[in-house]
N, C-alpha and C. Protein backbone atom coordinates (compact mmCIF):
# COMPACT_ATOMS: atom_id res chain seq x y z
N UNK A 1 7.26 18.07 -2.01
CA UNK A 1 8.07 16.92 -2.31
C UNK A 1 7.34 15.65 -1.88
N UNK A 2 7.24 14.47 -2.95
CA UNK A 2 6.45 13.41 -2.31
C UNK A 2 7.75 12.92 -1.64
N UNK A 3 6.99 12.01 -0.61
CA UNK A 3 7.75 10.99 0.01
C UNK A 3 7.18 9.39 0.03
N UNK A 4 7.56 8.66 -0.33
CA UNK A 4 8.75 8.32 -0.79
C UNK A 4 9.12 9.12 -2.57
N UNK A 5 9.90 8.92 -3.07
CA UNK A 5 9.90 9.48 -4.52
C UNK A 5 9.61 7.99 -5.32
N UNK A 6 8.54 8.85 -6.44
CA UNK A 6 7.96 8.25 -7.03
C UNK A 6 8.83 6.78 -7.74
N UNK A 7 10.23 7.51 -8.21
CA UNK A 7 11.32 6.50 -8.88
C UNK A 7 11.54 5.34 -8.01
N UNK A 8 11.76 5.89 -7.22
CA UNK A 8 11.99 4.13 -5.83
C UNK A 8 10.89 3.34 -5.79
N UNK A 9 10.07 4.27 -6.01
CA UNK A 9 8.47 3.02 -5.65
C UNK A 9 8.42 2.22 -7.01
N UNK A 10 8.73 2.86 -7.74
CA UNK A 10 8.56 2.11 -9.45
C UNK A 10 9.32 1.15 -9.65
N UNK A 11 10.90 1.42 -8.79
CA UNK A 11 11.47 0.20 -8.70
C UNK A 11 10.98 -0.63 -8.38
N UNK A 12 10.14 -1.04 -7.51
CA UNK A 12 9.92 -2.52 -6.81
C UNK A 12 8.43 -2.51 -7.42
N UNK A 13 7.95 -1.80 -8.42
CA UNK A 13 6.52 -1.92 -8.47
C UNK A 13 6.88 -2.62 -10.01
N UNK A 14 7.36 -2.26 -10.40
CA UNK A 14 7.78 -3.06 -11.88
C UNK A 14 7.27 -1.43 -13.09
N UNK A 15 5.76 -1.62 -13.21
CA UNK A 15 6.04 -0.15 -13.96
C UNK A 15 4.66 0.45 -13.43
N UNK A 16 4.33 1.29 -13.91
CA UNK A 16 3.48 2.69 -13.32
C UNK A 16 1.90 2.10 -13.06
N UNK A 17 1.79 1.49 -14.05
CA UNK A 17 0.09 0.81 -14.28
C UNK A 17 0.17 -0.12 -13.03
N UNK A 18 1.34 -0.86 -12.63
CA UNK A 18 0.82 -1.91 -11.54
C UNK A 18 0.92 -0.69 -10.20
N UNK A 19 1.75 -0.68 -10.26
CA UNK A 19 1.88 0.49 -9.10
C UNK A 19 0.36 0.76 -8.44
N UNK A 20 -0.31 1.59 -9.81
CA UNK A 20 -1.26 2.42 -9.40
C UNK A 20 -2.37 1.48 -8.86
N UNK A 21 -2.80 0.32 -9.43
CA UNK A 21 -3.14 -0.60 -9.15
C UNK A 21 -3.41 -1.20 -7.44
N UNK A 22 -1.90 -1.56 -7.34
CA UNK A 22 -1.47 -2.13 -5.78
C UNK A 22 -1.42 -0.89 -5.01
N UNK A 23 -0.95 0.42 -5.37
CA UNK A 23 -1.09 1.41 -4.67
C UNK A 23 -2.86 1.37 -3.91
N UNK A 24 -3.48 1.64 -4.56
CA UNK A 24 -5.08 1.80 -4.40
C UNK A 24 -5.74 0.56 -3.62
N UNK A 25 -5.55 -0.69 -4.23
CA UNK A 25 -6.18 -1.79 -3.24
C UNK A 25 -5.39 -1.68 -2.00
N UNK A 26 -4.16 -1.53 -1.71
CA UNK A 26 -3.66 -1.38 -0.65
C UNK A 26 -4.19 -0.36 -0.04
N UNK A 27 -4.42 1.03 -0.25
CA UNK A 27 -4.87 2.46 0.56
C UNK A 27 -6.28 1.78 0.84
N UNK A 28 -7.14 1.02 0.26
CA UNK A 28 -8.69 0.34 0.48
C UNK A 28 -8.55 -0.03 1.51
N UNK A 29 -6.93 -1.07 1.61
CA UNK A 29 -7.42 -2.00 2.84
C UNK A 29 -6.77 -1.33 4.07
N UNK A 30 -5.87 -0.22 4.38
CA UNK A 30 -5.29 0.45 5.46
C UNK A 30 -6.88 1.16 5.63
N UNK A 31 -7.93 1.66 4.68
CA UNK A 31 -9.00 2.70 5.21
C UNK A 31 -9.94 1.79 5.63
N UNK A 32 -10.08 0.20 5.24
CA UNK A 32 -10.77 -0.59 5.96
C UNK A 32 -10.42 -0.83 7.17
N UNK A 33 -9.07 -1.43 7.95
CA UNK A 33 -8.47 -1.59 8.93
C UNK A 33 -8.70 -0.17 9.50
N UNK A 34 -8.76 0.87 9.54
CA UNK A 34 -8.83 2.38 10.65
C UNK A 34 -10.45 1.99 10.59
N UNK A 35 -11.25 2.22 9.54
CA UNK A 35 -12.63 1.86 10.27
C UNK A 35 -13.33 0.95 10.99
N UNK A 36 -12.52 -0.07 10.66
CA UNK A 36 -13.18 -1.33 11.45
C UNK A 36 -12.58 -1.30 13.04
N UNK A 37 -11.73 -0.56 13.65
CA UNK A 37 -11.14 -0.79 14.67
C UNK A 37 -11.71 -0.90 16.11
N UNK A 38 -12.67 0.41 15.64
CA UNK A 38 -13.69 0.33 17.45
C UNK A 38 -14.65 -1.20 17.17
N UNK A 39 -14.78 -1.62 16.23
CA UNK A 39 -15.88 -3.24 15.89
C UNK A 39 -15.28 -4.36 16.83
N UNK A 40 -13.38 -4.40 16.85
CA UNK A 40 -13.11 -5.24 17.08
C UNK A 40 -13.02 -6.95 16.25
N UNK A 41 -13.13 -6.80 14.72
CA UNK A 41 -13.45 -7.74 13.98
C UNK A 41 -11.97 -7.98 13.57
N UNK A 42 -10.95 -7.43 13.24
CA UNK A 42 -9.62 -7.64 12.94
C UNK A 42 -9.55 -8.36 11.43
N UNK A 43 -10.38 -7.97 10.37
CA UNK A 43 -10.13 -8.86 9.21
C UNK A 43 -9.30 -8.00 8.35
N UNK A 44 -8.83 -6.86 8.48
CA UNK A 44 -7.92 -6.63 7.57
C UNK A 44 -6.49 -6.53 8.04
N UNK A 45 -5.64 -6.24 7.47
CA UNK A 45 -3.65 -5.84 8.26
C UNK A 45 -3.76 -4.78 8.45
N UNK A 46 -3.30 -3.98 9.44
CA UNK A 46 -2.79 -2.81 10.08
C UNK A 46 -1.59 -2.60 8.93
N UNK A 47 -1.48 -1.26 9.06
CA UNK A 47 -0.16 -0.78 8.51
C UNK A 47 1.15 -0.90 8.56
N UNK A 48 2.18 -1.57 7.76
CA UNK A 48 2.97 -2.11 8.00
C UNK A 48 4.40 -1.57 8.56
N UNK A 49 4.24 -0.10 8.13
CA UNK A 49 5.19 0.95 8.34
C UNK A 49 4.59 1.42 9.64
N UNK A 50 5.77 2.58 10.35
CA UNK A 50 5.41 3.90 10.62
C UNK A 50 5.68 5.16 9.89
N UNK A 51 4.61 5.51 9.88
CA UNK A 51 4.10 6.79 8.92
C UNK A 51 4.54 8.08 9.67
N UNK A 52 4.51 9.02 9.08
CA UNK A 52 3.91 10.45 9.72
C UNK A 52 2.69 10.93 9.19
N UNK A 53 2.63 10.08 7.58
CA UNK A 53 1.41 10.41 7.14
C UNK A 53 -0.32 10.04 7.66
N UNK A 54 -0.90 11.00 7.11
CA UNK A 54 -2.67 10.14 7.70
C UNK A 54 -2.97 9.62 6.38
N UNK A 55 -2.87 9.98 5.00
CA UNK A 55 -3.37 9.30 4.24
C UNK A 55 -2.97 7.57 3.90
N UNK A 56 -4.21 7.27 3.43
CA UNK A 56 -4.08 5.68 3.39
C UNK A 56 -2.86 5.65 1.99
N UNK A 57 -3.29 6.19 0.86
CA UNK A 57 -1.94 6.06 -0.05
C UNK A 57 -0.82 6.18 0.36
N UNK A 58 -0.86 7.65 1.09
CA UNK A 58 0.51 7.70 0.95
C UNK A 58 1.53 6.54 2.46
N UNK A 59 0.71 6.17 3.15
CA UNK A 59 1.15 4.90 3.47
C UNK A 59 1.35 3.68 2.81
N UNK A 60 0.24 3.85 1.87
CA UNK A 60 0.52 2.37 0.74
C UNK A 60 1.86 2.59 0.00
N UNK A 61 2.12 3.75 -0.51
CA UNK A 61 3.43 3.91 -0.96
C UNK A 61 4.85 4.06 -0.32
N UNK A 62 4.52 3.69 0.96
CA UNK A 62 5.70 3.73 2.22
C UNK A 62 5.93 2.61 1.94
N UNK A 63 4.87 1.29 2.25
CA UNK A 63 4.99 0.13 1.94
C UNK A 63 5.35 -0.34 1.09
N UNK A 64 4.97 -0.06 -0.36
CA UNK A 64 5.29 -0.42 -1.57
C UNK A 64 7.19 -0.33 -1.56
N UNK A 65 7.35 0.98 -0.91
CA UNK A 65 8.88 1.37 -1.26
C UNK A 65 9.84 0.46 -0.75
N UNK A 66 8.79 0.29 0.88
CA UNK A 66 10.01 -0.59 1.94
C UNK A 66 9.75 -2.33 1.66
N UNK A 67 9.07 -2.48 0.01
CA UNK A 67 9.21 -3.54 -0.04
C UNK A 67 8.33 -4.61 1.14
N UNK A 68 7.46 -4.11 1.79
CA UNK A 68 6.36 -5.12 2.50
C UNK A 68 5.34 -5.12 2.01
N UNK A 69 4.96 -4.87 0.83
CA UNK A 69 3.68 -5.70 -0.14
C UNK A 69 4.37 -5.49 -1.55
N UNK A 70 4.24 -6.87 -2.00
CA UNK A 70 4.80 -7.36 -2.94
C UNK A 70 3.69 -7.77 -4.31
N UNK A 71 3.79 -7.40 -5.23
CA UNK A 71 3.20 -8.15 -6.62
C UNK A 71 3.29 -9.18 -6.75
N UNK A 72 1.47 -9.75 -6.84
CA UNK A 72 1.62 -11.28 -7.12
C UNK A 72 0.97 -11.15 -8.49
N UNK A 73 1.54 -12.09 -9.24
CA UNK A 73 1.60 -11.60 -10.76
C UNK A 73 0.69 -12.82 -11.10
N UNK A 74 -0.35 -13.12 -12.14
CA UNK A 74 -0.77 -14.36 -11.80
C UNK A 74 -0.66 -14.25 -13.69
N UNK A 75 0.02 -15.27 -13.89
CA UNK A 75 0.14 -15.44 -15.62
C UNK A 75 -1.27 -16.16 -16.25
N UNK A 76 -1.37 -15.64 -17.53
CA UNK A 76 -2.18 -16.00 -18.46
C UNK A 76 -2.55 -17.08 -18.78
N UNK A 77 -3.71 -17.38 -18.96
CA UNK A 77 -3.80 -19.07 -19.85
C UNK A 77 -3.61 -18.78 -21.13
């Protein structure tokens, strides 16, 4: 069973293509933030949830669900 379910995350993601999208740059920047940590450089955000999970997605999709990273939509010329 995933957690969160996929339907809730789609809610706030608008539809599947952005999702997958923000899903992925987000899991980039939670696996940047765990490697950079012994450096001491602090340029990316820590995870915004608590997890039980280790994967970086499936934390990105904790987030996505609980609504703490949001779509910035940038319109067309």
């Amino acid at each position: 069973m995933i957690n969160p379910p996929i339907e809730d995350v789609l809610k706030t993601a608008g539809n599947r293509f952005t999702l997958v999208v923000l899903a992925a740059r987000r899991a980039r920047q939670i696996n940047a933030y765990f490697n950079q940590l012994g450096e001491g450089l602090g340029t990316y955000a820590p995870p915004q949830v608590t997890s039980q999970s280790r994967k970086a997605l499936s934390i990105s999709l904790e987030e996505i669900a609980e609504g703490k990273v949001e779509v910035d939509i940038v319109p067309e010329d």
